[in-house]
Protein backbone atom coordinates (compact mmCIF):
# COMPACT_ATOMS: atom_id res chain seq x y z
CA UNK A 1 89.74 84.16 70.45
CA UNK A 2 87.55 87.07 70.00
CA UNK A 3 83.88 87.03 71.12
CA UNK A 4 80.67 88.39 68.75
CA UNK A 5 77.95 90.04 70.06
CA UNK A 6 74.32 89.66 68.97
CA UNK A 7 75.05 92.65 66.79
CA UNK A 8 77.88 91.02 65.00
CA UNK A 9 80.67 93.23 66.14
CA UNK A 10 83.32 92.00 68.70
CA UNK A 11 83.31 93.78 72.51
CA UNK A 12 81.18 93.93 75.05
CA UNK A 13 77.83 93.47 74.59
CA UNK A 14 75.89 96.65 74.07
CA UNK A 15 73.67 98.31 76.70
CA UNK A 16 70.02 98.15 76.27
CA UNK A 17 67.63 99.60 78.53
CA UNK A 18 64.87 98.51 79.63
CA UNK A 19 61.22 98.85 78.07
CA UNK A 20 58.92 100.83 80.47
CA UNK A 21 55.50 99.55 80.17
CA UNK A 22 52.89 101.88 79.67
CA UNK A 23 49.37 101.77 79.68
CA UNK A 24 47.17 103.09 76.96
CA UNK A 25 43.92 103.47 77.75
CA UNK A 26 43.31 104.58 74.54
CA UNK A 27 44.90 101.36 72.66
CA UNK A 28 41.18 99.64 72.50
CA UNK A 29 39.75 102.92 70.85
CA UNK A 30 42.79 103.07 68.75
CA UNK A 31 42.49 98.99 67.23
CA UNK A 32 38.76 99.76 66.99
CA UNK A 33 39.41 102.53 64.28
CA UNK A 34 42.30 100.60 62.34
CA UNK A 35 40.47 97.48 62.41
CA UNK A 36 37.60 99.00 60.71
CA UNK A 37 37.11 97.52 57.13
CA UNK A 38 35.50 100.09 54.75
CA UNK A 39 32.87 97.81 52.17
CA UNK A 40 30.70 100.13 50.90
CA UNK A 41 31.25 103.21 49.30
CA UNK A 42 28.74 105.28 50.83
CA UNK A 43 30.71 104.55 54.01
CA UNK A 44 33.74 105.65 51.85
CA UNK A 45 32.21 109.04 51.50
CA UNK A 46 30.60 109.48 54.84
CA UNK A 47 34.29 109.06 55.97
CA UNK A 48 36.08 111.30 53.42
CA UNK A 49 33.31 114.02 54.46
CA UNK A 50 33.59 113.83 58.08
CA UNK A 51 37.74 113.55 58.49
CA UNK A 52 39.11 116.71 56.89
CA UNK A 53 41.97 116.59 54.66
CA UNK A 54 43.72 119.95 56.77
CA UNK A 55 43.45 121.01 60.11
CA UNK A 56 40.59 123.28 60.49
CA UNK A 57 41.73 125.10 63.87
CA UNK A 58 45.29 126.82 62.31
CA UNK A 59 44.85 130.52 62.04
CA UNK A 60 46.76 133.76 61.25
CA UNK A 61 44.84 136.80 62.67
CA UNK A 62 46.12 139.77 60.84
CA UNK A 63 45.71 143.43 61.15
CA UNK A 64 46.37 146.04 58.75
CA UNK A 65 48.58 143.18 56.92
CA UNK A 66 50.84 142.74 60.23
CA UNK A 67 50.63 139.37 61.52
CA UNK A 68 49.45 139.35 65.38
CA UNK A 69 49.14 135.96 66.05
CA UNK A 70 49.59 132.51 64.79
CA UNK A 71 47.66 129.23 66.37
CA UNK A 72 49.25 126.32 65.30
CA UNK A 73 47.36 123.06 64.61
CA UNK A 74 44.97 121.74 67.37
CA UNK A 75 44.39 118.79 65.81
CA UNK A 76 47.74 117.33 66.62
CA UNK A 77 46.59 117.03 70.74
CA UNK A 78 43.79 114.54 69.42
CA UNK A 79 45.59 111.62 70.47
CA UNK A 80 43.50 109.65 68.06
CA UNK A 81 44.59 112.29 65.09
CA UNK A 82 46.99 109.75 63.08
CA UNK A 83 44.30 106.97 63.28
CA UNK A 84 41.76 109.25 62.25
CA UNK A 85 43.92 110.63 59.15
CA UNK A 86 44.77 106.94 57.75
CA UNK A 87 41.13 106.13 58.20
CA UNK A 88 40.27 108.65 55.57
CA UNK A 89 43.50 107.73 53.62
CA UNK A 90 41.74 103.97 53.32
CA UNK A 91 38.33 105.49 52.87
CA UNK A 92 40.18 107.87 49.91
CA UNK A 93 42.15 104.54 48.76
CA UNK A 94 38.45 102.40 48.34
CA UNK A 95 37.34 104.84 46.57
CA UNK A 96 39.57 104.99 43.77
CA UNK A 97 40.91 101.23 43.89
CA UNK A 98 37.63 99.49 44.10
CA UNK A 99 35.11 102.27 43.21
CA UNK A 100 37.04 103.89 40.47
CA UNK A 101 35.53 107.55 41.41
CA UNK A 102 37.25 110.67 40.86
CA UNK A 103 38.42 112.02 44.45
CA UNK A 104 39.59 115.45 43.66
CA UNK A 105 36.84 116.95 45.54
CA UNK A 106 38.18 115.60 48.78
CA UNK A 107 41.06 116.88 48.44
C-alpha cells in the first residue's frame, strides 16, 4: 500500500520550513493607503498630480556625448513605492471608469 502526501504524490512528505515572523512597522501605513476609497474626482486628480507616473530621481549625466554616470531609480527604496503607484493606478482607473475623462495628460 502506497501512502499520498498532501501534495498528491506518493513518498515522504515534503519539507517545509518554517515561516519567520516579521514585524512591519510599516504594515498600518501600508493598509491606510490601500484602504483608501477614491469618491470624488477632484481627489482623483489631486492624486494623479501628486504620484508621478516615472521616477523622477533616474539620471544620465553626460559629457561631450560620453556617458559618466548613471543613477538608477530612488524611488524603489520608498518602501511605500508599490502602494503609492497602485494608488494612482485606482485614482487613473476612477477617472476613466466612473468619470469618463480623458487621462492622457497623466500619462
Amino acid at each position: 500500500m502506497s501512502s499520498i502526501n498532501s501534495n498528491g504524490f506518493g513518498g515522504e512528505t515534503s519539507y517545509r520550513p518554517q515561516s519567520k515572523v516579521t514585524f512591519d512597522l510599516l504594515k498600518p501605513l501600508r493598509q491606510k493607503i490601500d484602504s483608501f476609497e477614491i469618491q470624488k474626482s477632484q481627489t482623483a486628480h489631486r492624486i494623479a498630480k501628486l504620484i508621478p507616473a516615472q521616477c523622477p530621481f533616474e539620471r544620465t549625466i553626460k559629457i561631450l556625448g560620453h556617458v559618466i554616470i548613471n543613477i538608477p531609480p530612488l524611488c524603489k527604496l520608498n518602501p511605500l513605492y508599490d502602494e503609492f503607484v497602485f494608488l494612482r493606478f485606482r485614482a487613473l482607473c476612477f477617472l476613466v471608469d466612473r468619470c469618463g475623462e480623458d487621462i492622457s495628460s497623466y500619462c
